[in-house]
Protein backbone atom coordinates (compact mmCIF):
# COMPACT_ATOMS: atom_id res chain seq x y z
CA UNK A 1 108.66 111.42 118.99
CA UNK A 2 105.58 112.43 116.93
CA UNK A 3 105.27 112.22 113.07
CA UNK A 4 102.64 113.05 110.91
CA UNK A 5 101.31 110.78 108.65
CA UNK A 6 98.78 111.45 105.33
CA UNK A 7 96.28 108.87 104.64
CA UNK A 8 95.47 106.50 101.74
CA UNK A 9 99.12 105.05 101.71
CA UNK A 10 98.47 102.97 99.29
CA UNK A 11 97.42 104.64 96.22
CA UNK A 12 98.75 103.28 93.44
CA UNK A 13 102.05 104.57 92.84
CA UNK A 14 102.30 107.58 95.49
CA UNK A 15 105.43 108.17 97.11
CA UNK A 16 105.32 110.68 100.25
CA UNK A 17 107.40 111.13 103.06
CA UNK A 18 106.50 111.13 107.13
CA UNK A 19 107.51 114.56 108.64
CA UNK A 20 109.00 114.67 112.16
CA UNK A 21 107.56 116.81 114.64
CA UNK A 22 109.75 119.48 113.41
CA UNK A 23 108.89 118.91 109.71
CA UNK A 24 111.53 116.71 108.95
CA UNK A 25 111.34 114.65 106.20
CA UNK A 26 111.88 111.11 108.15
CA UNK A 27 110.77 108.26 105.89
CA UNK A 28 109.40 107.64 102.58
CA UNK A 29 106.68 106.07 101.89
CA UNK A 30 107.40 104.19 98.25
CA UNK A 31 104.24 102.83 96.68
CA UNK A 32 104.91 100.25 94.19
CA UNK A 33 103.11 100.23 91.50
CA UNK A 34 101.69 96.82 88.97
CA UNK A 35 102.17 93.98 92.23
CA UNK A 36 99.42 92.37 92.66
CA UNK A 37 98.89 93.32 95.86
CA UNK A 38 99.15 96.62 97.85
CA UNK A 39 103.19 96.88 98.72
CA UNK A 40 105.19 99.76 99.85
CA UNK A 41 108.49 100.25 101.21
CA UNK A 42 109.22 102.25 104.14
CA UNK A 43 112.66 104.09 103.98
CA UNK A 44 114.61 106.22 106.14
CA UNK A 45 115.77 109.83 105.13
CA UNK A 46 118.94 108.39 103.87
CA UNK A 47 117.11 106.07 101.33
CA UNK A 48 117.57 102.87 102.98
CA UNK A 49 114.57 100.13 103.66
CA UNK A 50 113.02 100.10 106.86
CA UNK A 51 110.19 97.69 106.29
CA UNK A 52 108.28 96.34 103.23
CA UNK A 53 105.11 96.03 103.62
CA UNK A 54 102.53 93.64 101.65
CA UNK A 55 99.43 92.68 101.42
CA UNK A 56 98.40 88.47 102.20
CA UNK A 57 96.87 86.72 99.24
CA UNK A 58 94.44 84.34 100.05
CA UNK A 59 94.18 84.64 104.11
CA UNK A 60 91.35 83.84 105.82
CA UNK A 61 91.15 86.88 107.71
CA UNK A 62 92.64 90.56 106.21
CA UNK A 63 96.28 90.29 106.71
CA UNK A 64 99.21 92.14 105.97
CA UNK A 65 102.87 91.10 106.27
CA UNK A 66 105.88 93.64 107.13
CA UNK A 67 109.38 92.47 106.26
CA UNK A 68 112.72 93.92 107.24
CA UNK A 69 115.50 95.07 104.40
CA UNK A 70 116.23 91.53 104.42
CA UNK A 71 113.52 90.20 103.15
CA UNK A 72 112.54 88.34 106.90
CA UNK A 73 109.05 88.55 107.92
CA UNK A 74 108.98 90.48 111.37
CA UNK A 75 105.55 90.82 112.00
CA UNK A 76 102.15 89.95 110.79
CA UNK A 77 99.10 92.50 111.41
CA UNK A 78 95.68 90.50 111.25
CA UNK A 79 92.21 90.99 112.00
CA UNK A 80 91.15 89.30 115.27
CA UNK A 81 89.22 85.79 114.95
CA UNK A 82 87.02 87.17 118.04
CA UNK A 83 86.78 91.15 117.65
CA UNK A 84 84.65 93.50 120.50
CA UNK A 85 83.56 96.51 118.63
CA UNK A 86 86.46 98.10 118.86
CA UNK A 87 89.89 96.54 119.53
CA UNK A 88 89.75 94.28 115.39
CA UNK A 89 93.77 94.04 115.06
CA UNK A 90 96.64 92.51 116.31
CA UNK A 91 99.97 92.12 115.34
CA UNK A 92 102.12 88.73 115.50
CA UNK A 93 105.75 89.08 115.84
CA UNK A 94 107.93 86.92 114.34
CA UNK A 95 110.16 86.51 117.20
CA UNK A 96 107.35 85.68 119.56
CA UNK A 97 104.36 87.37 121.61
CA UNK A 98 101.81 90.07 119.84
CA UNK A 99 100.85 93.81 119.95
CA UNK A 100 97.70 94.77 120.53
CA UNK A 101 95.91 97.39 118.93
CA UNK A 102 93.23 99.60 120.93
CA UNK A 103 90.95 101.94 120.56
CA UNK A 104 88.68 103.76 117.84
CA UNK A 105 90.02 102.74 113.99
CA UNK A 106 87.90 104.57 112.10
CA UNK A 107 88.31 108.35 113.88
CA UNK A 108 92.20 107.47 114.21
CA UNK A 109 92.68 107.51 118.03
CA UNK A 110 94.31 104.06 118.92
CA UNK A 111 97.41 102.42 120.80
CA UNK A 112 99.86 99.83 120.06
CA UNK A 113 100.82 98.31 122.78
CA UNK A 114 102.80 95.42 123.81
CA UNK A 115 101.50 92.19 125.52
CA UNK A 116 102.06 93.64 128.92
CA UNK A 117 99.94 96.61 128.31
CA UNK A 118 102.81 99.06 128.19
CA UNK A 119 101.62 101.73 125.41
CA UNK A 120 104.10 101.57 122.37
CA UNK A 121 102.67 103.94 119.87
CA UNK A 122 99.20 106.19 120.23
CA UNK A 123 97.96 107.32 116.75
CA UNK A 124 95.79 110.41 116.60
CA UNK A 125 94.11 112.75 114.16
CA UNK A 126 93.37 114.81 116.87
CA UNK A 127 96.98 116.40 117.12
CA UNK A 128 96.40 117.98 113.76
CA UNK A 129 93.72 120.18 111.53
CA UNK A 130 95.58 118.96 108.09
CA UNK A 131 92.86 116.87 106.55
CA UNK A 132 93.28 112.83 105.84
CA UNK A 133 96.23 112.94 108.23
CA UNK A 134 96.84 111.87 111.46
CA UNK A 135 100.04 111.76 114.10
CA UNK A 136 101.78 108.58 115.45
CA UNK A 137 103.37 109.41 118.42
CA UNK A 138 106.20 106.66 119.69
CA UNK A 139 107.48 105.66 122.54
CA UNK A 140 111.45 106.35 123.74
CA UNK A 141 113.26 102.93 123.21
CA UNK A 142 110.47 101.65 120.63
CA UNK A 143 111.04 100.16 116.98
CA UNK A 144 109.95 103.45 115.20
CA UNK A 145 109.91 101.86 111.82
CA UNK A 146 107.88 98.88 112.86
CA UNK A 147 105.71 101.16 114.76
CA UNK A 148 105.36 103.39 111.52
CA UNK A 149 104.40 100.38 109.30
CA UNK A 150 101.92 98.62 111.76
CA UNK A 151 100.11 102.05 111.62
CA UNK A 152 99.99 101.83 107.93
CA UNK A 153 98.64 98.23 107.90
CA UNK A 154 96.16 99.41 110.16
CA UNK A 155 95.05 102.57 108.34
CA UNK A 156 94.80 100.19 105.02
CA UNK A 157 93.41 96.94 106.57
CA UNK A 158 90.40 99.76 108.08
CA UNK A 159 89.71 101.66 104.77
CA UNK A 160 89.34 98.63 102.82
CA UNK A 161 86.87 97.18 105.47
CA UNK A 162 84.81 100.38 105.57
């Protein structure tokens, strides 16, 4: 499934949803607004939390943690202590193992994949002519909402750098 995704998630305050590949409106994006660091909450057409995303304070390296509705850190999306020039990210899951993220940042054409190397999620900008947006396209079977929100770490943990 594809879904289209605008940029700059984390404006202060915005709220915006992610449109299906038939222009659904899938999940909200819900900026919060005076936190001390960037935080959003990702939330499903039916108004329930998907994933919270926030921002680490005082990490050694950029870092962003995503939480489920409970309140349980799932993941952890970090810069690389080694990075080639183009693979910077990965993502530790709380349960065990990583996701790695490949492929160009900056022009939005990257893949989350798992540690095996099967492809999870590809994120492109090249699927659409809308400006500052770009597609995520996932994987049958994959976590769409952690998918969603490791993009969105990505696309902020990138813009912040550059």
């Amino acid at each position: 499934m594809r879904y289209l995704v605008r940029e700059k998630l984390f404006a202060v305050g915005d709220d915006y949803w992610i449109e299906d590949d038939r222009g659904h409106k899938a999940y909200l994006v819900d900026g919060k607004v005076l936190r001390l660091r960037h935080t959003f909450e990702l939330k499903d057409a039916h108004g329930r939390v998907v994933a919270v995303v926030k921002e680490k304070m005082l990490a050694v390296r950029d870092a962003m943690k995503i939480e489920d509705a409970d309140g349980e850190v799932v993941a952890t999306v970090r810069e690389k202590l080694f990075t080639p020039f183009r693979d910077k990210y990965l993502v530790e899951l709380a349960s065990g193992g990583e996701l790695r993220i490949h492929g160009d940042l900056i022009d939005k054409d990257y893949r989350i994949e798992n540690q095996h190397g099967d492809r999870l999620a590809r994120i492109s900008r090249k699927w659409f002519r809308v400006r500052d947006t770009y597609g995520v396209e996932i994987a049958d079977g994959a976590d769409t909402g952690l998918l969603l929100a490791v993009a969105a770490c990505v696309d902020h943990l990138a813009a912040e750098e550059h």
